[in-house]
C-alpha atoms as a PDB file:
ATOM      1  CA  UNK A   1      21.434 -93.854-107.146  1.00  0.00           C
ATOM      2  CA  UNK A   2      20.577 -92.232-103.977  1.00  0.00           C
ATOM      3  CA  UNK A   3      17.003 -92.681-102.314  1.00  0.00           C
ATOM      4  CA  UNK A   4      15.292 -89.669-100.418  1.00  0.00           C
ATOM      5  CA  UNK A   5      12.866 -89.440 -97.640  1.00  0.00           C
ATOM      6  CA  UNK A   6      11.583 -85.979 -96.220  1.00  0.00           C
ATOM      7  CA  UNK A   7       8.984 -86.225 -93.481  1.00  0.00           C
ATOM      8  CA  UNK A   8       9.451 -85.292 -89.282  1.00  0.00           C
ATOM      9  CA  UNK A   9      12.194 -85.419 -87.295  1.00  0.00           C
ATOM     10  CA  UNK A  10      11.797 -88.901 -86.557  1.00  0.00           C
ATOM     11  CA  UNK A  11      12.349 -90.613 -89.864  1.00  0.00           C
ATOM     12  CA  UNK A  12      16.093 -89.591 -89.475  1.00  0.00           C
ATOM     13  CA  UNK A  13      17.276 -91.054 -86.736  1.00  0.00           C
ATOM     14  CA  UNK A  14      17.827 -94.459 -88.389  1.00  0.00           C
ATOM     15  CA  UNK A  15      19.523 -97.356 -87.288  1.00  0.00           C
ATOM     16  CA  UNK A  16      22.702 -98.304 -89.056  1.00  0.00           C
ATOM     17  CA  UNK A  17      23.195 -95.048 -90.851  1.00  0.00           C
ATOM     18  CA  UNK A  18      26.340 -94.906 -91.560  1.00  0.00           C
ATOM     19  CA  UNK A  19      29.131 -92.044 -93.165  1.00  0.00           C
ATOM     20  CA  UNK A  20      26.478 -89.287 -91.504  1.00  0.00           C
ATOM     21  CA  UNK A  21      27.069 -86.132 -92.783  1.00  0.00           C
ATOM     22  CA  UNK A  22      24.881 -83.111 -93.369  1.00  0.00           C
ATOM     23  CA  UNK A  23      24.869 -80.914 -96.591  1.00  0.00           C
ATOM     24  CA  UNK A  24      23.225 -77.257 -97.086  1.00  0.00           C
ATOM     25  CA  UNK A  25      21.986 -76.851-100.637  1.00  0.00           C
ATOM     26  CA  UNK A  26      21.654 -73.731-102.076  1.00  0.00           C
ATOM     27  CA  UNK A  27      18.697 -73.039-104.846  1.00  0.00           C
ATOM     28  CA  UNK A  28      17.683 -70.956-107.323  1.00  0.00           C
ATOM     29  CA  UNK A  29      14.332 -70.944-105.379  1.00  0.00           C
ATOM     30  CA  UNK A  30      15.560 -69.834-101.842  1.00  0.00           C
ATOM     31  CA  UNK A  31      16.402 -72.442 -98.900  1.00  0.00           C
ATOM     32  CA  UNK A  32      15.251 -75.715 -98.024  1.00  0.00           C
ATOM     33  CA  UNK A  33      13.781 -76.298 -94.920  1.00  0.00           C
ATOM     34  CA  UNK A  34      17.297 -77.452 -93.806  1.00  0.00           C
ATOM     35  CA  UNK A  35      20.700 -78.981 -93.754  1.00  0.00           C
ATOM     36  CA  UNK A  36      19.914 -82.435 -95.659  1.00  0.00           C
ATOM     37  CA  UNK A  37      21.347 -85.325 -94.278  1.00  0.00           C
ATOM     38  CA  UNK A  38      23.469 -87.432 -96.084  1.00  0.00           C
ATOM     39  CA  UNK A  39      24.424 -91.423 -94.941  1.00  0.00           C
ATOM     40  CA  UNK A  40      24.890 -95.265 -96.346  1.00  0.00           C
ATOM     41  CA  UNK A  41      22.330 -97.559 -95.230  1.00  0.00           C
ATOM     42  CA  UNK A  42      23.648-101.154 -95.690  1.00  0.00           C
ATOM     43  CA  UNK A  43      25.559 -99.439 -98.545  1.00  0.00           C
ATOM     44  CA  UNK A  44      22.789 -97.839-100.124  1.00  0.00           C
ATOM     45  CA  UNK A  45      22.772 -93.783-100.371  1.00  0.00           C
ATOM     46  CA  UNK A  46      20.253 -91.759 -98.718  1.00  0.00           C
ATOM     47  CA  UNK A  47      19.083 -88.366 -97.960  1.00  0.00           C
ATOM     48  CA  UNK A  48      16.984 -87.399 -95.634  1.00  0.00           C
ATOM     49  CA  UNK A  49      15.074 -84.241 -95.236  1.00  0.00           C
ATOM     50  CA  UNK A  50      13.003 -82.741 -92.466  1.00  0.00           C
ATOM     51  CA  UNK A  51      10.224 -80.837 -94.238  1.00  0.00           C
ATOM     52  CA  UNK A  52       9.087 -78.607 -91.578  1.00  0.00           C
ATOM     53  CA  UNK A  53      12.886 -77.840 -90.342  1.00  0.00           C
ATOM     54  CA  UNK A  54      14.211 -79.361 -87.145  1.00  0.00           C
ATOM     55  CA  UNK A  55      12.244 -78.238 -84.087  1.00  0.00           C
ATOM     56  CA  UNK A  56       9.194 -77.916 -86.574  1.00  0.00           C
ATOM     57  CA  UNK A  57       9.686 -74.778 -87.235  1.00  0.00           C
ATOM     58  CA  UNK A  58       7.498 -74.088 -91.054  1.00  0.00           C
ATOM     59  CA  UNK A  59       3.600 -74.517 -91.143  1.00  0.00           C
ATOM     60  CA  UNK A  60       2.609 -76.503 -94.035  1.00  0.00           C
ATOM     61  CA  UNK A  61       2.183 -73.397 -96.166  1.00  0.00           C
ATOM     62  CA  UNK A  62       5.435 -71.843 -95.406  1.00  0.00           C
ATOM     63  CA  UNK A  63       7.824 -74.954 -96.376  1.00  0.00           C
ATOM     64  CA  UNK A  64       9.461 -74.378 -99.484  1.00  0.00           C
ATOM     65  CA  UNK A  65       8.551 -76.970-100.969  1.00  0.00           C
ATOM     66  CA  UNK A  66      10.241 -76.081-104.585  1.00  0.00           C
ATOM     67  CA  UNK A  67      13.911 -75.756-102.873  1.00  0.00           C
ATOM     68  CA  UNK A  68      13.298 -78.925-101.099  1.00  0.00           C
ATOM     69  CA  UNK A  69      12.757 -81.090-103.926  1.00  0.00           C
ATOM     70  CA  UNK A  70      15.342 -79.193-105.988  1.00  0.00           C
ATOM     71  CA  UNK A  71      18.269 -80.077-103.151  1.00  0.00           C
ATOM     72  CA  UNK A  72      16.974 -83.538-103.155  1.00  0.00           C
ATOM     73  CA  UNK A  73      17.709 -83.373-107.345  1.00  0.00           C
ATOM     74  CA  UNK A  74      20.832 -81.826-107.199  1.00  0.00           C
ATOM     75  CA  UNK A  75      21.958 -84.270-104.563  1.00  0.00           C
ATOM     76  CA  UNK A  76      21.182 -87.345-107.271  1.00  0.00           C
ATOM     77  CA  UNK A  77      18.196 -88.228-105.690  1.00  0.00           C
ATOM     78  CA  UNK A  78      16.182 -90.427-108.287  1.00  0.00           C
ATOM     79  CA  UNK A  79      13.374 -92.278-105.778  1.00  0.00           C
ATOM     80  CA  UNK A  80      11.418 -89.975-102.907  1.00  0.00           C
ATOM     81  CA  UNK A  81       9.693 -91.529 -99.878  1.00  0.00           C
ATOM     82  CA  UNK A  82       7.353 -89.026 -98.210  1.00  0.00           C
ATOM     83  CA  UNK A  83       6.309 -89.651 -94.582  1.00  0.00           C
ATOM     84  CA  UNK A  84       3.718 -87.946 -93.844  1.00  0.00           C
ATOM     85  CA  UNK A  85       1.713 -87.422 -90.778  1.00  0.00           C
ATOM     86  CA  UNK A  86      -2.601 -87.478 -91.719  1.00  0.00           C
ATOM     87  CA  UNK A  87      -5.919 -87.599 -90.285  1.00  0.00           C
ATOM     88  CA  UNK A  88      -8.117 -90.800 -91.171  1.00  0.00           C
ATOM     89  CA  UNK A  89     -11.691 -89.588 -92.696  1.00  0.00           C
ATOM     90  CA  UNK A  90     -12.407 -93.175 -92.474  1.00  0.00           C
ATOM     91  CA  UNK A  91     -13.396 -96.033 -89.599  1.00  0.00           C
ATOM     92  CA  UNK A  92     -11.395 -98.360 -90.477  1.00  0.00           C
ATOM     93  CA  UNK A  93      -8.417 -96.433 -90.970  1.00  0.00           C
ATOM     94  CA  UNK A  94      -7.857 -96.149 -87.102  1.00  0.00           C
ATOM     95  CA  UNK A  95      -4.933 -93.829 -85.687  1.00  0.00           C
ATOM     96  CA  UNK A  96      -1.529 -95.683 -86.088  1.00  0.00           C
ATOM     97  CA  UNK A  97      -2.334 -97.624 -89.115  1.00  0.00           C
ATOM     98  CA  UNK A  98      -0.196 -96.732 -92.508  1.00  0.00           C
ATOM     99  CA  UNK A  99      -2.144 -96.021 -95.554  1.00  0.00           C
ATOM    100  CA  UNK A 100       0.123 -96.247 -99.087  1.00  0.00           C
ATOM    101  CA  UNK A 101      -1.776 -93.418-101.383  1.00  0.00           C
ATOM    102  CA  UNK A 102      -2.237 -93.637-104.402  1.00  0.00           C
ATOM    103  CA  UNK A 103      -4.442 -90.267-104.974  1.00  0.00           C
ATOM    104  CA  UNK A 104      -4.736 -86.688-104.344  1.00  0.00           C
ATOM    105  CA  UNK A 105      -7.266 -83.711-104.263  1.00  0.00           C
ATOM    106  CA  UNK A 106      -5.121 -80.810-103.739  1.00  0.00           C
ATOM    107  CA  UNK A 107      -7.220 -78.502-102.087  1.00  0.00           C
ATOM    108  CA  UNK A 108      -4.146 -75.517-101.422  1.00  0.00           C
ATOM    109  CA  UNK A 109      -3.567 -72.333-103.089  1.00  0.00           C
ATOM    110  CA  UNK A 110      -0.786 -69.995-101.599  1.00  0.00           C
ATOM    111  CA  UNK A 111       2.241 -72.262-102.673  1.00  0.00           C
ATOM    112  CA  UNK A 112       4.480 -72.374-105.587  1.00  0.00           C
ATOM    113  CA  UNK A 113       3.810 -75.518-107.177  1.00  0.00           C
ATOM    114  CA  UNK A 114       6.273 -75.506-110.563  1.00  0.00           C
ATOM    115  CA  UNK A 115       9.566 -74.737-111.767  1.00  0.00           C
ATOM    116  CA  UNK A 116       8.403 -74.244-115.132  1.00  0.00           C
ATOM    117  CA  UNK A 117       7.582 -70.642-115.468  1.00  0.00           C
ATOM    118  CA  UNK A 118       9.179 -67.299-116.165  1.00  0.00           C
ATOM    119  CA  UNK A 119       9.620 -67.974-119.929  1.00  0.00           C
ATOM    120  CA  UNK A 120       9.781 -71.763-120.004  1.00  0.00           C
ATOM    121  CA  UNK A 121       6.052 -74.389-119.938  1.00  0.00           C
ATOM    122  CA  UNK A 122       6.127 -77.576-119.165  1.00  0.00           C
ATOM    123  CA  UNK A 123       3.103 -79.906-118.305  1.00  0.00           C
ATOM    124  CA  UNK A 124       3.816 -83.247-116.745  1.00  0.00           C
ATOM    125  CA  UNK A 125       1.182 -86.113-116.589  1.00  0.00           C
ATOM    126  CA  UNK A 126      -0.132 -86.093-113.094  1.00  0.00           C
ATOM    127  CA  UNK A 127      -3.405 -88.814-113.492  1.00  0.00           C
ATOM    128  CA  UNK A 128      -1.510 -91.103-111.790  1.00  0.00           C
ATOM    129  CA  UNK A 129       0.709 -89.332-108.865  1.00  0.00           C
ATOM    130  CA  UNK A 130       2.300 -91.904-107.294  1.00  0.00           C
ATOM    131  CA  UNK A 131       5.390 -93.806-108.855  1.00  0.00           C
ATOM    132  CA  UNK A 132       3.339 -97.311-108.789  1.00  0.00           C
ATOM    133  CA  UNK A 133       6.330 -99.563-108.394  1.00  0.00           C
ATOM    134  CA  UNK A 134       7.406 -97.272-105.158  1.00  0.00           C
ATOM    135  CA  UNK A 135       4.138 -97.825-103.848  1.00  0.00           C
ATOM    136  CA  UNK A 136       4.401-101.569-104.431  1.00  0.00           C
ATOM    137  CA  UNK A 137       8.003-101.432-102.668  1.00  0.00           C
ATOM    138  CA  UNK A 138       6.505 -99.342 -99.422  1.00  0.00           C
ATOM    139  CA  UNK A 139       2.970-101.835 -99.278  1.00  0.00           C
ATOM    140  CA  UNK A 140       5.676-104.923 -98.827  1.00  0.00           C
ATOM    141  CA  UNK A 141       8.058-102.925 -96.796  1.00  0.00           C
ATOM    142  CA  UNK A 142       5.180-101.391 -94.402  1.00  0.00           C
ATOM    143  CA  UNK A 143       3.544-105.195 -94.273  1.00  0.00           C
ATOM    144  CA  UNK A 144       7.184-106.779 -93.202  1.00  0.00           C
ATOM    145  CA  UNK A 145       7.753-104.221 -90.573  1.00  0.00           C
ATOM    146  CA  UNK A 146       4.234-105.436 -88.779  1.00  0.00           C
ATOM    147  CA  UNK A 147       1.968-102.027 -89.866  1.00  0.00           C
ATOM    148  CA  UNK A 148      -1.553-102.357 -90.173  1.00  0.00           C
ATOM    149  CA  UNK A 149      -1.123-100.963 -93.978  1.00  0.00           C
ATOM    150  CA  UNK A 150      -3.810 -99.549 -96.202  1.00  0.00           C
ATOM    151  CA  UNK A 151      -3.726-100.306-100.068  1.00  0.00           C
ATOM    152  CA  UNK A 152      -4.656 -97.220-101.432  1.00  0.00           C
ATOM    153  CA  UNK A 153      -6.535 -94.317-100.886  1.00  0.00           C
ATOM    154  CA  UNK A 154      -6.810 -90.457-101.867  1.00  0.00           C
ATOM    155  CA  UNK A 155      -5.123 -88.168 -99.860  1.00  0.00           C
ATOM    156  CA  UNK A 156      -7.033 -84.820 -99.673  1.00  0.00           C
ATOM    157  CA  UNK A 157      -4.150 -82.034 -99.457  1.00  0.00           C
ATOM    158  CA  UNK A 158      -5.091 -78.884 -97.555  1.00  0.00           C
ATOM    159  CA  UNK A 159      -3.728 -75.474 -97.128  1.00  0.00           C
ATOM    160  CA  UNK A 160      -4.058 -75.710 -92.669  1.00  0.00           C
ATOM    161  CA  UNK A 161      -2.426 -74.891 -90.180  1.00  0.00           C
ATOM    162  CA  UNK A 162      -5.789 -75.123 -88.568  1.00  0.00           C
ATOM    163  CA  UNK A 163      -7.465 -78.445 -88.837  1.00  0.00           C
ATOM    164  CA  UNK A 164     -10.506 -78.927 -90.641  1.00  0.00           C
ATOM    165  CA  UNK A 165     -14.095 -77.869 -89.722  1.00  0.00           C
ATOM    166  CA  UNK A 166     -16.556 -80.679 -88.891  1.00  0.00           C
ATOM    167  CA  UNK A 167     -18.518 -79.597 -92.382  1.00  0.00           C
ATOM    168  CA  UNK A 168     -14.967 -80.041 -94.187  1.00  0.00           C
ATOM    169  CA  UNK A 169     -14.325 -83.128 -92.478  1.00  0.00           C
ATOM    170  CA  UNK A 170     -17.755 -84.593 -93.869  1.00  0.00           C
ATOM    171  CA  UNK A 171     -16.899 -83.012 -97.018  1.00  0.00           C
ATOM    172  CA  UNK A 172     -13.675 -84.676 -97.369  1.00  0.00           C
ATOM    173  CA  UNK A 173     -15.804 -88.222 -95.800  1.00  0.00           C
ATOM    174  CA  UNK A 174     -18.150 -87.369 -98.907  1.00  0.00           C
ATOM    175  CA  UNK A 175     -15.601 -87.340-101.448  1.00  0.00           C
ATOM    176  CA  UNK A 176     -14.403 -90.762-100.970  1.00  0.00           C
ATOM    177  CA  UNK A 177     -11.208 -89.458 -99.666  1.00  0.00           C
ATOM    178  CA  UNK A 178      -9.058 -91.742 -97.179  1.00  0.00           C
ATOM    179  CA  UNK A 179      -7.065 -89.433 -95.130  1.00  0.00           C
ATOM    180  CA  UNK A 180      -6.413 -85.700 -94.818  1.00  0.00           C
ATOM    181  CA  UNK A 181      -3.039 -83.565 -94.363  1.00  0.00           C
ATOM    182  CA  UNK A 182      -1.204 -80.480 -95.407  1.00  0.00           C
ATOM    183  CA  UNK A 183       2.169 -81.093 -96.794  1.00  0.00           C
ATOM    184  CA  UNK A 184       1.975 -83.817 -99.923  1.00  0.00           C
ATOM    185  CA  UNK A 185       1.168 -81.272-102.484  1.00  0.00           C
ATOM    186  CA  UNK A 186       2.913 -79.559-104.231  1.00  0.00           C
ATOM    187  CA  UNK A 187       5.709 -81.922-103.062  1.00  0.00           C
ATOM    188  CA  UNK A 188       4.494 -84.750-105.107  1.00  0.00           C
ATOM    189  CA  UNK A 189       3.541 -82.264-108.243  1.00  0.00           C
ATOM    190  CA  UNK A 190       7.394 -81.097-108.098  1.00  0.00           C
ATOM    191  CA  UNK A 191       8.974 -84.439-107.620  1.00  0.00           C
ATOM    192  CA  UNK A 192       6.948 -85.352-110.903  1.00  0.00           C
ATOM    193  CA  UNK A 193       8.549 -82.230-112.543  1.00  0.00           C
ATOM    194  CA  UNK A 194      12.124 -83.679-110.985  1.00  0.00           C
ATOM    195  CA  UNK A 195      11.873 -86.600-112.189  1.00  0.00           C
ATOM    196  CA  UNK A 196      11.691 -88.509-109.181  1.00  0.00           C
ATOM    197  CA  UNK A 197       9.774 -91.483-108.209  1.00  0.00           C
ATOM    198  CA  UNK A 198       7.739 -90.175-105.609  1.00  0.00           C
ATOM    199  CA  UNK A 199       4.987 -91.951-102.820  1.00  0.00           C
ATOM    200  CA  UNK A 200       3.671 -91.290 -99.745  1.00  0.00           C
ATOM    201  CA  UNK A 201       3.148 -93.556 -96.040  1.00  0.00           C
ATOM    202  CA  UNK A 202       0.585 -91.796 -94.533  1.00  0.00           C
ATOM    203  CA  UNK A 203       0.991 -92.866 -91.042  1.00  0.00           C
ATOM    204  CA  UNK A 204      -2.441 -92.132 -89.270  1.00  0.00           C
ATOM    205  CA  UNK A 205      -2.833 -89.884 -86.117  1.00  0.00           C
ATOM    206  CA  UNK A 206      -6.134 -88.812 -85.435  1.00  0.00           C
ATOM    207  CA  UNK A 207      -9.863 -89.179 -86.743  1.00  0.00           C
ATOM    208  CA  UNK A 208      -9.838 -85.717 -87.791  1.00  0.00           C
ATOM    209  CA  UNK A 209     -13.057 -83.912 -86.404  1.00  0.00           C
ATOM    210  CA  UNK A 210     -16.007 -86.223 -88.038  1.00  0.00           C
ATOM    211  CA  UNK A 211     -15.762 -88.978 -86.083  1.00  0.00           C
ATOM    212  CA  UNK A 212     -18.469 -88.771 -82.836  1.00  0.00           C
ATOM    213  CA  UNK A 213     -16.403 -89.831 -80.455  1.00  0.00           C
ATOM    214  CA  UNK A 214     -13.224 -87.768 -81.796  1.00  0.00           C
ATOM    215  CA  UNK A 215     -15.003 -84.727 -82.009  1.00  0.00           C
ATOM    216  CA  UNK A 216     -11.705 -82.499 -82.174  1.00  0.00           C
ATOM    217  CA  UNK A 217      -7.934 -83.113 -82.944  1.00  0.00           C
ATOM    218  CA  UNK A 218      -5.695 -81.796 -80.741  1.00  0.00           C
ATOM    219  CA  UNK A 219      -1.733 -81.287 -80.807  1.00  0.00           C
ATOM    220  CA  UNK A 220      -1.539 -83.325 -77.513  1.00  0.00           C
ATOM    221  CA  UNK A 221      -3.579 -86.643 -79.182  1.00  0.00           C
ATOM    222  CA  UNK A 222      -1.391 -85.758 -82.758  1.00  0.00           C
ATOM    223  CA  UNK A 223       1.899 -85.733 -81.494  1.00  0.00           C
ATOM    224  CA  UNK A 224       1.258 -88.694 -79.087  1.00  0.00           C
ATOM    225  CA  UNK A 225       1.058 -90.642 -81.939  1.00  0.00           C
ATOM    226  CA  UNK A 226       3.678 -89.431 -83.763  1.00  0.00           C
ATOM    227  CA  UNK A 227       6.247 -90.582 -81.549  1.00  0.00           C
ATOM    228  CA  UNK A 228       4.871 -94.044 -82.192  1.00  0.00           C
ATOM    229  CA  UNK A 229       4.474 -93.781 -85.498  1.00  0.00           C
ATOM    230  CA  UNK A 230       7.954 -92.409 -85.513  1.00  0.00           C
ATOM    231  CA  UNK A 231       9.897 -96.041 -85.157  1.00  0.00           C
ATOM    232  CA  UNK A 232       7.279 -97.694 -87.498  1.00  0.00           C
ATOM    233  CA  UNK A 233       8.175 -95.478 -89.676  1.00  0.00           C
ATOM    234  CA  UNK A 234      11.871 -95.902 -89.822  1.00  0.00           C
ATOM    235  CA  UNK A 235      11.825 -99.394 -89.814  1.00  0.00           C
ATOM    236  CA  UNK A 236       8.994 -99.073 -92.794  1.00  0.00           C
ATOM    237  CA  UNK A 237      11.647 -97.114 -94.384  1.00  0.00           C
ATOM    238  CA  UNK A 238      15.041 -99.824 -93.677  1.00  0.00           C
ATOM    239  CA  UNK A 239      13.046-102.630 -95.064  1.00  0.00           C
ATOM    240  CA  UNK A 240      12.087-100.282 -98.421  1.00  0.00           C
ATOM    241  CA  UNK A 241      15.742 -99.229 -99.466  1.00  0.00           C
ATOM    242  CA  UNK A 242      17.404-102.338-100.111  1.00  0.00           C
ATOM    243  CA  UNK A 243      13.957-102.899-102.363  1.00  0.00           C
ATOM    244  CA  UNK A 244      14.853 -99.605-104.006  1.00  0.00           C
ATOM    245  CA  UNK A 245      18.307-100.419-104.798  1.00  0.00           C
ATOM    246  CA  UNK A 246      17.599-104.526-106.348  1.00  0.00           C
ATOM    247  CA  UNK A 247      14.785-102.051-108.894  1.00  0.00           C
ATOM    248  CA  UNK A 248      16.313-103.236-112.108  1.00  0.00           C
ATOM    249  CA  UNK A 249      16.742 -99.842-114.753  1.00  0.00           C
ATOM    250  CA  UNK A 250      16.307 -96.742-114.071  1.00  0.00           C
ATOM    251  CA  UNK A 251      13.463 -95.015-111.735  1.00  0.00           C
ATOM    252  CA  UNK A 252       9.988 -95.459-113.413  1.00  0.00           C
ATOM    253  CA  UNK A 253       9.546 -91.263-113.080  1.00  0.00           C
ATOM    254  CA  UNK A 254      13.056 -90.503-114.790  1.00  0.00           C
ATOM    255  CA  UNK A 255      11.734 -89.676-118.178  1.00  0.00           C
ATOM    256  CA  UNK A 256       8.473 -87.580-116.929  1.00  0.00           C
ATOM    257  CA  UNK A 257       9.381 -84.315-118.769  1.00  0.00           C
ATOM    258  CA  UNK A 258      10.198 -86.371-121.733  1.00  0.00           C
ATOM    259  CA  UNK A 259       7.032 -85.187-123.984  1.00  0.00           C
ATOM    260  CA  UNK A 260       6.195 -82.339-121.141  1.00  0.00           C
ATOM    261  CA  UNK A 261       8.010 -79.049-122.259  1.00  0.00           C
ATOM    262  CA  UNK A 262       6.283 -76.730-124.468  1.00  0.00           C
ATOM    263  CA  UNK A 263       8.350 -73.807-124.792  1.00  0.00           C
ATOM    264  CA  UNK A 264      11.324 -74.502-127.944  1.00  0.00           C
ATOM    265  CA  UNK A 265      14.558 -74.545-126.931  1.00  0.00           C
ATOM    266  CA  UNK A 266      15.433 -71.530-128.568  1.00  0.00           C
ATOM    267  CA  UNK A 267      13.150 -69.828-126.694  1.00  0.00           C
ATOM    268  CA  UNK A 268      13.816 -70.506-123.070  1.00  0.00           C
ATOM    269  CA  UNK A 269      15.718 -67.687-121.674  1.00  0.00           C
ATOM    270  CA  UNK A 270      19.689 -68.960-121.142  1.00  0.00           C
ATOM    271  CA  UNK A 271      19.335 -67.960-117.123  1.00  0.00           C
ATOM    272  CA  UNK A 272      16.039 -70.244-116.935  1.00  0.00           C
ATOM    273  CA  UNK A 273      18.408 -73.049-118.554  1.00  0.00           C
ATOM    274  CA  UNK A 274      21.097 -72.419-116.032  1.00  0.00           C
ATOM    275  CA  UNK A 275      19.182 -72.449-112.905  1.00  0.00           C
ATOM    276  CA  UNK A 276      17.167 -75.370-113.981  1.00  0.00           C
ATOM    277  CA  UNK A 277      19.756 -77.503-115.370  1.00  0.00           C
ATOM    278  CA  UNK A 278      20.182 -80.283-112.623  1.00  0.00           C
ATOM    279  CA  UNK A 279      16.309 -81.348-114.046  1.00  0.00           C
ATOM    280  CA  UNK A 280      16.096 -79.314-117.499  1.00  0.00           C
ATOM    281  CA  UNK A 281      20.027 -80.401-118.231  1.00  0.00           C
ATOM    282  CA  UNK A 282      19.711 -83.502-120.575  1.00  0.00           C
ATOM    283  CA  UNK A 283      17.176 -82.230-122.377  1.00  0.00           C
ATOM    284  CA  UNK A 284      18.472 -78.258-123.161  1.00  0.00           C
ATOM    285  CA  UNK A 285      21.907 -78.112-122.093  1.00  0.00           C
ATOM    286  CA  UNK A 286      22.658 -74.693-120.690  1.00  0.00           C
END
């Protein structure tokens, strides 16, 4: 069992990591964003990628997000913590606190978001996207580690880089939604389709653009709060794993293609098999 975490450069610079090594995955869908790296935290497996690249070097709507999750699957990762950096669309969601989602409203439309095509359907259950006994893991993790944590909330996803309009941000306000970024989907879509247990800490940085006395986010204010949100975020992430690891049985997502594939087996194409068979494998063998 190996867990995974892909979020900014600061997630990886853990504490007690141990055996550190880094690993470049090839995929049938191109590169990921980079090298993944591989270490033992108090014995427990993990993998941790940074999904813009180190040095930040993808927008949101270049990461390649399909060969990111795929090198995280072919690497045995079963359980997938996102870190993700938002903006709050509500008051009492105030930069630095951590909200736990548990929704989405994917809002983006230039990235691939499924393996399944090309001669082989599959349609996985998506009304609830979160793994709920992840999210339960990362509330009591994020509480121990002294966040001011959020239970719940929908995470509008959008296509950026530039941040919302003031009429988008009270759009978004409108909605109901908690907190707005750009990377969570189709990540969380794909890790459904991989099998993986998948949910997000949405550490806070900014009030987005609705807010009257935050009438504009700037890089400055975001990444300010980054770098504090950075060691919350690790130690969010320490307390989690061990969690991970006492789960008794296998990850709650494991079985989410089980009744998803359409296409018979006869008719998937043999190279579609092939390239998808660290998540197609066990159920049509190449």
């Amino acid at each position: 069992m190996r867990i995974g975490v892909i979020g900014g450069s600061g997630v990886y610079a853990m504490e007690g990591l141990e055996n550190v090594r880094e690993e470049r995955i090839s995929t049938p869908f191109g590169d990921p964003s980079d090298a993944v790296i591989l270490g033992s935290l108090g014995g427990i497996d993990m993998a941790f990628l940074p999904r813009h690249g180190r040095g930040h070097r993808f927008n949101p709507s270049e990461v390649n997000y399909r060969a990111n999750i795929f090198a995280l699957k072919t690497l045995g990762v079963e359980w997938c913590i996102s870190v993700s950096a938002v903006g709050s669309l509500k008051e009492e969601i105030v930069p630095g606190h951590v909200v736990v989602i548990d929704q989405f409203i994917d809002k983006t439309h230039q990235r691939k978001a499924t393996f399944f095509e090309q001669g082989l359907v599959a349609h996985v259950a998506f009304g609830d996207p979160v793994c709920g006994e992840l999210r339960k893991i990362l509330l009591a993790a994020a509480r121990e580690a002294g966040a001011t944590v959020h239970d719940g909330g929908t995470y509008v996803c959008m296509e950026g880089p530039a941040f919302s309009s003031k009429a988008e941000s009270l759009l978004h306000r409108a909605w109901g939604a908690s907190v707005i970024g750009m990377t969570n989907m189709p990540e969380a879509k794909l890790a459904r389709e991989a099998e993986m247990s998948y949910a997000t800490l949405a550490m806070a940085t900014d009030y987005d653009c609705w807010h009257a006395d935050h009438d504009h986010v700037t890089v400055d204010q975001v990444v300010a709060v980054l770098l504090k949100n950075a060691s919350l975020a690790r130690n969010i992430v320490a307390k989690a794993a061990p969690k991970i690891a006492a789960f008794a049985g296998p990850a709650p997502c494991s079985n989410a293609l089980a009744t998803a594939i359409l296409t018979h087996k006869e008719a998937v194409p043999m190279s579609r098999k092939r390239d998808l068979a660290p998540i197609l494998g066990k159920y049509m063998p190449a």
